[in-house]
C-alpha atoms as a PDB file:
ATOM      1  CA  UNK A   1     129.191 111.037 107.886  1.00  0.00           C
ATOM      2  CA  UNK A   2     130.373 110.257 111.149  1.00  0.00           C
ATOM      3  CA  UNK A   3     130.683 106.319 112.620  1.00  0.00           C
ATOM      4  CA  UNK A   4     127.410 105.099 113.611  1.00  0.00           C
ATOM      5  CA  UNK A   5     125.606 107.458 112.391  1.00  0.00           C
ATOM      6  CA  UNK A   6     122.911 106.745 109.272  1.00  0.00           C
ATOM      7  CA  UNK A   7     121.154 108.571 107.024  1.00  0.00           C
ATOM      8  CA  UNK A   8     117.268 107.685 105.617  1.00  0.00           C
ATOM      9  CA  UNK A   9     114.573 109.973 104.073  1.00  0.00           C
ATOM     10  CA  UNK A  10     111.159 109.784 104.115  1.00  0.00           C
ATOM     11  CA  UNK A  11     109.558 111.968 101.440  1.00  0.00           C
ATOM     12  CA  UNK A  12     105.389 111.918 101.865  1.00  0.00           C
ATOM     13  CA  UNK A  13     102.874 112.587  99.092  1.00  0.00           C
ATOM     14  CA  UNK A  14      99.441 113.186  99.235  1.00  0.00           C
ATOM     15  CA  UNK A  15      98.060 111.926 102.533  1.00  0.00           C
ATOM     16  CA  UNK A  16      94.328 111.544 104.208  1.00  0.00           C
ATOM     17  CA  UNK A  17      93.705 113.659 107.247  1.00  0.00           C
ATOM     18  CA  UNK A  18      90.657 112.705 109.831  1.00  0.00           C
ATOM     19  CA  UNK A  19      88.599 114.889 108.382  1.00  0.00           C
ATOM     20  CA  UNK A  20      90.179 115.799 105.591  1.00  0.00           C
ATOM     21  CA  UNK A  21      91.226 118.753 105.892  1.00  0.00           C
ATOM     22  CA  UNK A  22      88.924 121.738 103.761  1.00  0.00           C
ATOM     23  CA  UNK A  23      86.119 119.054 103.465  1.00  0.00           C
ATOM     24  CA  UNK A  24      84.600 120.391 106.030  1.00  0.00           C
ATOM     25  CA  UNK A  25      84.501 124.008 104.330  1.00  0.00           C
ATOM     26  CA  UNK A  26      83.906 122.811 100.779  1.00  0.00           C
ATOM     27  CA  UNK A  27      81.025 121.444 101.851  1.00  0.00           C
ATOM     28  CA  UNK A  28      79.733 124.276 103.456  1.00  0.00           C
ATOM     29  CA  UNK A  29      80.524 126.673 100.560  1.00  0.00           C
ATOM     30  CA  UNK A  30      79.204 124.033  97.906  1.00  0.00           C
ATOM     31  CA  UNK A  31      75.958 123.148 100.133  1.00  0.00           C
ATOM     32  CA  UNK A  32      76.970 119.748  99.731  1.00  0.00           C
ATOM     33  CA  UNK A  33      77.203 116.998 102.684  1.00  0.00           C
ATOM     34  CA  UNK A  34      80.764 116.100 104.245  1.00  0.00           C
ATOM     35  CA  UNK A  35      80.908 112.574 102.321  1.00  0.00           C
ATOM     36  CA  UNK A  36      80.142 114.454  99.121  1.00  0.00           C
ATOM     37  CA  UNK A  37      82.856 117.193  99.495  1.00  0.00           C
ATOM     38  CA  UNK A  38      85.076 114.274 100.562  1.00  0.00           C
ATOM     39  CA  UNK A  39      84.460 112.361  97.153  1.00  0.00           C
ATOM     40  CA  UNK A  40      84.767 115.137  95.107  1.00  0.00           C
ATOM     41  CA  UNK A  41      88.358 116.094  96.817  1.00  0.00           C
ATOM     42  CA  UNK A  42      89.374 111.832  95.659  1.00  0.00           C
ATOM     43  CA  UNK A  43      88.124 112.151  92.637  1.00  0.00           C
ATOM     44  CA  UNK A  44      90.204 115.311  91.966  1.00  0.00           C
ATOM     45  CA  UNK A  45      93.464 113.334  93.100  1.00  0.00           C
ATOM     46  CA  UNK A  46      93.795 111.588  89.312  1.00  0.00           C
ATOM     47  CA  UNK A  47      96.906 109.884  89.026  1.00  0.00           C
ATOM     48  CA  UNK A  48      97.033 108.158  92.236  1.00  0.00           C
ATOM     49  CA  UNK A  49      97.348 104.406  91.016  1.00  0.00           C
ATOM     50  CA  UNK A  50      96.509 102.952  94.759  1.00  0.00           C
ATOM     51  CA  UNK A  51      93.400 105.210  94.236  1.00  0.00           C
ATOM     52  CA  UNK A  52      93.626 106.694  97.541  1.00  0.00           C
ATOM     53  CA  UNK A  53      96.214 109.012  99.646  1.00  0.00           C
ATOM     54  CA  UNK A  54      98.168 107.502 101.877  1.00  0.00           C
ATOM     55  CA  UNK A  55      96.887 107.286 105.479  1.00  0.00           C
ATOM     56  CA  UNK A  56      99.358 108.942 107.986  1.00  0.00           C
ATOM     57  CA  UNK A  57      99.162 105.621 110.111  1.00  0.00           C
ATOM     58  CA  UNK A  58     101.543 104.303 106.899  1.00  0.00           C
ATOM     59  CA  UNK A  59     104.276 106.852 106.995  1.00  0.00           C
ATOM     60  CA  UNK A  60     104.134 106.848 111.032  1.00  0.00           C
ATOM     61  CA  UNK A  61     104.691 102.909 110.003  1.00  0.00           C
ATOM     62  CA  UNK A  62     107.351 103.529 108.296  1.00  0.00           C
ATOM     63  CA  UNK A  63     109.114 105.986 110.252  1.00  0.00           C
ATOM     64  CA  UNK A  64     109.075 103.454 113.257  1.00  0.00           C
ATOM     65  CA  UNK A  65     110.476 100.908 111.660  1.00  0.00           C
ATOM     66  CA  UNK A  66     113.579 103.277 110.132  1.00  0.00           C
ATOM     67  CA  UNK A  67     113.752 104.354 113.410  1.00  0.00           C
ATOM     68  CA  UNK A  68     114.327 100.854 115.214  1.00  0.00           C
ATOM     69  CA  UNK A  69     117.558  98.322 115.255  1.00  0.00           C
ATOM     70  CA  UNK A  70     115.551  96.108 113.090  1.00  0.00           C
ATOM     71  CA  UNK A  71     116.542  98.526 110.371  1.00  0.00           C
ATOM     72  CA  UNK A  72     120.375  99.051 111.281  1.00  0.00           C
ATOM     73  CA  UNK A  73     121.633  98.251 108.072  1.00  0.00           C
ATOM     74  CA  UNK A  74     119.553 100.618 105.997  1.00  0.00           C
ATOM     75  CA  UNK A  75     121.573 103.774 105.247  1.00  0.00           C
ATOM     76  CA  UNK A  76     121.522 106.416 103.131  1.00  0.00           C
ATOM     77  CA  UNK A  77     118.521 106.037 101.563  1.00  0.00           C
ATOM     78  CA  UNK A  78     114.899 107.702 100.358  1.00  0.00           C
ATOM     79  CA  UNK A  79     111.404 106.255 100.649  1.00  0.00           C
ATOM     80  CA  UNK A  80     108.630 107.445  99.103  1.00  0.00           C
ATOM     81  CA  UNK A  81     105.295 107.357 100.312  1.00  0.00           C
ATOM     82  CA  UNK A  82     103.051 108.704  97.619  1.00  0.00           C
ATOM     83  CA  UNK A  83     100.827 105.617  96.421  1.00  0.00           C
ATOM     84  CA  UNK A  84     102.647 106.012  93.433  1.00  0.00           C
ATOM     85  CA  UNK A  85     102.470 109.139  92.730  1.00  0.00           C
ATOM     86  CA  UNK A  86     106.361 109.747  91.546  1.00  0.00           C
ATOM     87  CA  UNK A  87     107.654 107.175  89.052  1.00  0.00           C
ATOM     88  CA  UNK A  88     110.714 105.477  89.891  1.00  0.00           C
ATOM     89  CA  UNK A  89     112.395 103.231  88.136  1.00  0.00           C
END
């Protein structure tokens, strides 16, 4: 790696769209309402232990602060933004 240069990784899991995306169309092909499709899309996502996806505001977060001087002294290095979907230890 070359002076001055650092390394960082964001790796994203599951995250919510606005709408999420295939709602919409579920909905449509199920007869349901939006809201219902929605719910029936989180309820499918078992094994999410924050219960939700992550909301791309978070990773954008993230990013931004990897990205700035605050975070000069991070290198080489993976984050994982999954709500705890991928057991580390």
């Amino acid at each position: 790696m070359a002076a001055g240069r650092s390394s960082r990784a964001v790796l994203k899991g599951p995250r919510l769209k606005v709408p999420w995306a295939g709602s919409r169309g579920l909905a449509a092909e199920k007869g349901i309402d939006y809201d219902a499709a929605r719910k029936g899309v989180m309820d499918s996502l078992v094994g999410i232990p924050i219960g939700r996806p992550s909301r791309p505001r978070e990773v954008a977060d993230l990013v931004a602060f990897l990205a700035s001087p605050r975070a000069g002294s991070i290198t080489g290095t993976e984050y994982i933004i999954g709500g705890g979907t991928v057991p580390t230890v």
